[in-house]
Protein backbone atom coordinates (compact mmCIF):
# COMPACT_ATOMS: atom_id res chain seq x y z
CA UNK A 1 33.33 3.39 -8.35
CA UNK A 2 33.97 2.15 -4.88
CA UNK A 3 30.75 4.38 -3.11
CA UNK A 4 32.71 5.16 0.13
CA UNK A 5 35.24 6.64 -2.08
CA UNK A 6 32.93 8.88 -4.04
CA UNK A 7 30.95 9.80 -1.03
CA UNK A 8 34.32 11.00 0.81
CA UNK A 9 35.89 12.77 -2.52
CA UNK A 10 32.10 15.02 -2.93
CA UNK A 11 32.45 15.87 0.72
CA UNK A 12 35.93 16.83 0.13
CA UNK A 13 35.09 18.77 -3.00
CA UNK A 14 32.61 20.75 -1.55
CA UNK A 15 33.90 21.52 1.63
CA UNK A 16 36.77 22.69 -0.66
CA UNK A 17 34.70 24.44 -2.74
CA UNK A 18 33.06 26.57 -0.15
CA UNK A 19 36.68 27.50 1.64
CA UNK A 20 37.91 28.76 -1.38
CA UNK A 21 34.80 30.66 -1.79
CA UNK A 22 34.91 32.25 1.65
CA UNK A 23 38.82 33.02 0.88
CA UNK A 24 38.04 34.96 -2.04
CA UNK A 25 34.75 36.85 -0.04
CA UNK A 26 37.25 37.20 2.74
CA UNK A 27 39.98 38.64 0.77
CA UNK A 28 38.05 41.25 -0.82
CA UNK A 29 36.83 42.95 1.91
CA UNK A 30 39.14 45.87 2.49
CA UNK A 31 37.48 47.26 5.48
CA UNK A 32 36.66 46.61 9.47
CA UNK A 33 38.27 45.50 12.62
CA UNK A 34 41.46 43.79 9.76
CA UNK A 35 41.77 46.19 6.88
CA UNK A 36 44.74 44.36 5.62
CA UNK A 37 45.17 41.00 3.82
CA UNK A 38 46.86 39.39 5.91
CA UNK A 39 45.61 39.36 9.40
CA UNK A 40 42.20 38.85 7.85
CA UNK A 41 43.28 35.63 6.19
CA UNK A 42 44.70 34.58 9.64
CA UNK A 43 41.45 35.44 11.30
CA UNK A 44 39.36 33.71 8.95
CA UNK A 45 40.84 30.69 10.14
CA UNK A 46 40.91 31.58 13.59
CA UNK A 47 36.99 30.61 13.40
CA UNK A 48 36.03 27.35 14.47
CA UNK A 49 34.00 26.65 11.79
CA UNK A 50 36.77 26.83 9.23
CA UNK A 51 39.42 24.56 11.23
CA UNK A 52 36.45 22.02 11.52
CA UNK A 53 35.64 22.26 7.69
CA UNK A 54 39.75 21.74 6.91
CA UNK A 55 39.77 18.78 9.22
CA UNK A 56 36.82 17.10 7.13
CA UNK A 57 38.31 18.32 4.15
CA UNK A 58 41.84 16.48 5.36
CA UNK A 59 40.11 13.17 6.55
CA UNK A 60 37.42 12.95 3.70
CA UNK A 61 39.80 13.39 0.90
CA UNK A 62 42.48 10.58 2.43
CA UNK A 63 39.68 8.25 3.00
CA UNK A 64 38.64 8.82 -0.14
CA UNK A 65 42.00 8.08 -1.65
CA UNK A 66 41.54 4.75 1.02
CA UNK A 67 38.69 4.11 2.91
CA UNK A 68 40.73 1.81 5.63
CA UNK A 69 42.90 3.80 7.77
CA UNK A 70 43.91 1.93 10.99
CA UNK A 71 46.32 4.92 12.75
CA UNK A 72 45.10 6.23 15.84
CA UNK A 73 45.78 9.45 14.76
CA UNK A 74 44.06 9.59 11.80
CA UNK A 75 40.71 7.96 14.01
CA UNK A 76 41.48 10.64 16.18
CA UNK A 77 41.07 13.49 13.23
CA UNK A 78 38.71 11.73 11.78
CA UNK A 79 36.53 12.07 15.30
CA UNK A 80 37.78 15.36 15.37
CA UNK A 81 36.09 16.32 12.24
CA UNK A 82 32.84 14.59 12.59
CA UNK A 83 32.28 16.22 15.91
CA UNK A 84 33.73 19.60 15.36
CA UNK A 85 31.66 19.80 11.91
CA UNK A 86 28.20 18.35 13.90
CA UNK A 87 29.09 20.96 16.65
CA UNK A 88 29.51 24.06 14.06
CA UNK A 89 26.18 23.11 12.57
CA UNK A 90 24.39 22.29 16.10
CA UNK A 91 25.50 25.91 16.98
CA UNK A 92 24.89 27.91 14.16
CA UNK A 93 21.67 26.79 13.48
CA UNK A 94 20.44 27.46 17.04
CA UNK A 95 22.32 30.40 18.05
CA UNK A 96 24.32 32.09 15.15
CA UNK A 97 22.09 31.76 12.15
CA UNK A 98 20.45 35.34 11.12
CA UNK A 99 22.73 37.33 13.12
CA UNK A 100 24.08 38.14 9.78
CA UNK A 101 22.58 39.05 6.35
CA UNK A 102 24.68 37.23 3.69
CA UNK A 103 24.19 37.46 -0.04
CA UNK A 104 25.86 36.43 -3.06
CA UNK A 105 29.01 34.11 -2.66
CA UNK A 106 29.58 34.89 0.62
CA UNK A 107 26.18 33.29 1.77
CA UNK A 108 26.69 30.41 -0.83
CA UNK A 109 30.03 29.59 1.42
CA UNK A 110 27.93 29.88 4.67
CA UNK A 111 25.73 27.47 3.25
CA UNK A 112 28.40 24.93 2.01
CA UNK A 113 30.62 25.60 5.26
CA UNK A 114 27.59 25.36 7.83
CA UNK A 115 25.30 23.49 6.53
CA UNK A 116 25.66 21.03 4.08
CA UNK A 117 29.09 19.96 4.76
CA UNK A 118 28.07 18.81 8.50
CA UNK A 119 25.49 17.06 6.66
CA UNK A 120 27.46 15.28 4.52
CA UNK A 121 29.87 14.58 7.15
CA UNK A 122 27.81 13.19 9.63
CA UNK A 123 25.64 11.15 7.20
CA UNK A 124 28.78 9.67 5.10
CA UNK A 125 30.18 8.49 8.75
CA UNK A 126 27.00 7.07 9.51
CA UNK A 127 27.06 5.19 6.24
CA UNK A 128 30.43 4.44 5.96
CA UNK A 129 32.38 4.75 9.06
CA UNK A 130 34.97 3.51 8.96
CA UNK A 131 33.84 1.47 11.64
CA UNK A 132 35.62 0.54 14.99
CA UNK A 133 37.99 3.30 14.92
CA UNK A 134 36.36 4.95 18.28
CA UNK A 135 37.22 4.06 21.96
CA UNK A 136 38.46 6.05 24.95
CA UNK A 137 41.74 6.74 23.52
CA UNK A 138 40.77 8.40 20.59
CA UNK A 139 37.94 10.72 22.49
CA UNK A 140 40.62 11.46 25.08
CA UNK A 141 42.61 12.74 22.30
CA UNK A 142 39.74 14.59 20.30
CA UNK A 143 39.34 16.72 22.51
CA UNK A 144 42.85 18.27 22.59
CA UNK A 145 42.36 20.27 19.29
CA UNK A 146 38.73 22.18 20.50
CA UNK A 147 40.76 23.01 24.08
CA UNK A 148 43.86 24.18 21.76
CA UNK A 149 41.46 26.78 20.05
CA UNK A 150 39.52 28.00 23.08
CA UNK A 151 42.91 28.92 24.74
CA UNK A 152 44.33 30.03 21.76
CA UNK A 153 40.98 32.43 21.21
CA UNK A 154 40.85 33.41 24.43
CA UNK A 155 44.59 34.31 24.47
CA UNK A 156 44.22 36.11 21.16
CA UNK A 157 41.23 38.19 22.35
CA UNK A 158 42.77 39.36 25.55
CA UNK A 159 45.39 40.63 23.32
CA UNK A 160 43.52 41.96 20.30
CA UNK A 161 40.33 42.58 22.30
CA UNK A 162 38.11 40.58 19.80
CA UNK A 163 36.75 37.27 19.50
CA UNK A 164 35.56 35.30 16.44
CA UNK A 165 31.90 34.63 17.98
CA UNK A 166 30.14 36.22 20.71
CA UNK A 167 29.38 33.17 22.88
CA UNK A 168 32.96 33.48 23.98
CA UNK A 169 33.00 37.42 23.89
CA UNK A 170 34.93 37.94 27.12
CA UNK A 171 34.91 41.74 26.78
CA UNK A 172 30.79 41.64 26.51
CA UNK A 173 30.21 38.50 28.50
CA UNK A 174 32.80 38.21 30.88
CA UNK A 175 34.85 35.00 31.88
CA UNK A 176 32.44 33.76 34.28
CA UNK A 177 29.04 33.63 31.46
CA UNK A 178 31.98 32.31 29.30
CA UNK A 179 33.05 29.76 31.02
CA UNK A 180 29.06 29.01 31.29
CA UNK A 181 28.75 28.92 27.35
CA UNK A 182 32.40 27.08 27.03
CA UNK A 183 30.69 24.09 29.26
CA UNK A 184 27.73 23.76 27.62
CA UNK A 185 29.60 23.47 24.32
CA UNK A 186 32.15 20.95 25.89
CA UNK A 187 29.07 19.00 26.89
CA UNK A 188 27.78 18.59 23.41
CA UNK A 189 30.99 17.88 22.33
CA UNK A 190 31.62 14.75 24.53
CA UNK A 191 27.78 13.62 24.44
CA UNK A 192 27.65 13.37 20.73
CA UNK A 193 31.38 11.41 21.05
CA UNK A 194 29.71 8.99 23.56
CA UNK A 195 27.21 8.67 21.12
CA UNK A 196 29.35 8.29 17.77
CA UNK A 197 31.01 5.90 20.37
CA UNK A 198 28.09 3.78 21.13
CA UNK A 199 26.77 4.15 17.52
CA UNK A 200 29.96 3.12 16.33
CA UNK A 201 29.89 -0.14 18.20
CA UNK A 202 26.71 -0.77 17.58
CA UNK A 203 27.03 -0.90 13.74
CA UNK A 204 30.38 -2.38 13.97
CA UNK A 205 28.50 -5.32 15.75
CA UNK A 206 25.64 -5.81 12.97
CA UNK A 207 28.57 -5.71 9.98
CA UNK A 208 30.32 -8.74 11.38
CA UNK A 209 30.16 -11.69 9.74
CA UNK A 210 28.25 -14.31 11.46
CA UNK A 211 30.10 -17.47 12.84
């Protein structure tokens, strides 16, 4: 077996793994701020965590399927995912981890969803790229999906007066400390694209053939 392919499939399978796993934990709860079924479903993927652990499901499992996919949109997902995933496990680790005790399956999910599925992300596109998919186009368009989901959580907690994580607890914080914890975010974000950009280059370099 081809090991970019079974490298991207495994990351697929357990980031699948662990969403299913935090549907079913998420599903059975029948109490708190969303008693029903529904609107808890809808918040669970409200979180940023679980839109960046769908977009490297999407991208791993069509790369497993083929490893060589020239579209600008998929580089841009692809991006997407790699950053989104490194910045979920950047920020939980440092600021989120042990605000919550978790046993069972619902902390076998948090592990899969926070931790080793960044890992595996971030390691299998540091192995296996694809390379030469980044430039300025593509990190102009990554960033449109994280800006989508600030407004749309901002938007939705105005209304709803709650907010998935509370870094961007308006109500508590205010817009102004915010807008503080937004930036600081947004840095990360672009710093580790200029870095998957200059990493990318770099390695893209040392795989060509020699003249």
């Amino acid at each position: 077996m081809d090991v970019r392919r079974g490298w991207f499939g495994f990351t697929a399978l357990v980031v699948l793994v662990g969403l299913v796993v935090q549907i079913v934990v998420t599903a059975g709860i029948n109490s708190g701020r969303f008693p029903d079924l529904g609107s808890r479903l809808f918040t669970l993927f409200s979180y940023f965590t679980i839109q960046s652990n769908v977009l490297v499901l999407i991208t791993s499992a069509l790369l497993a399927a083929n490893p060589d996919r020239p579209s600008t949109l998929f580089r841009t997902l692809r991006l997407d995912g790699v950053l989104a995933i490194a910045v979920t496990g950047v920020v939980f680790h440092l600021v989120l981890k042990g605000l919550f005790e978790l046993t069972g399956a619902a902390a076998f999910a948090d592990f899969l969803l926070h931790t080793m599925s960044p890992v595996l992300c971030v390691v299998g596109w540091l192995a296996f790229g694809p390379r030469g998919a980044i430039n300025g186009r593509v990190i102009g368009c990554s960033v449109v999906l994280p800006l989508a989901w600030l407004a749309f959580t901002l938007v939705r907690g105005a209304v709803i007066d709650w907010y998935p994580y509370a870094f961007v607890n308006v109500t508590e914080l205010g817009y102004g400390r915010v807008l503080v914890n937004c930036t600081a975010v947004a840095v990360l974000f672009l710093g580790l694209a200029a870095g998957a950009l200059w990493l990318d280059r770099l390695m893209s370099r040392k795989q060509a053939p020699v003249a």
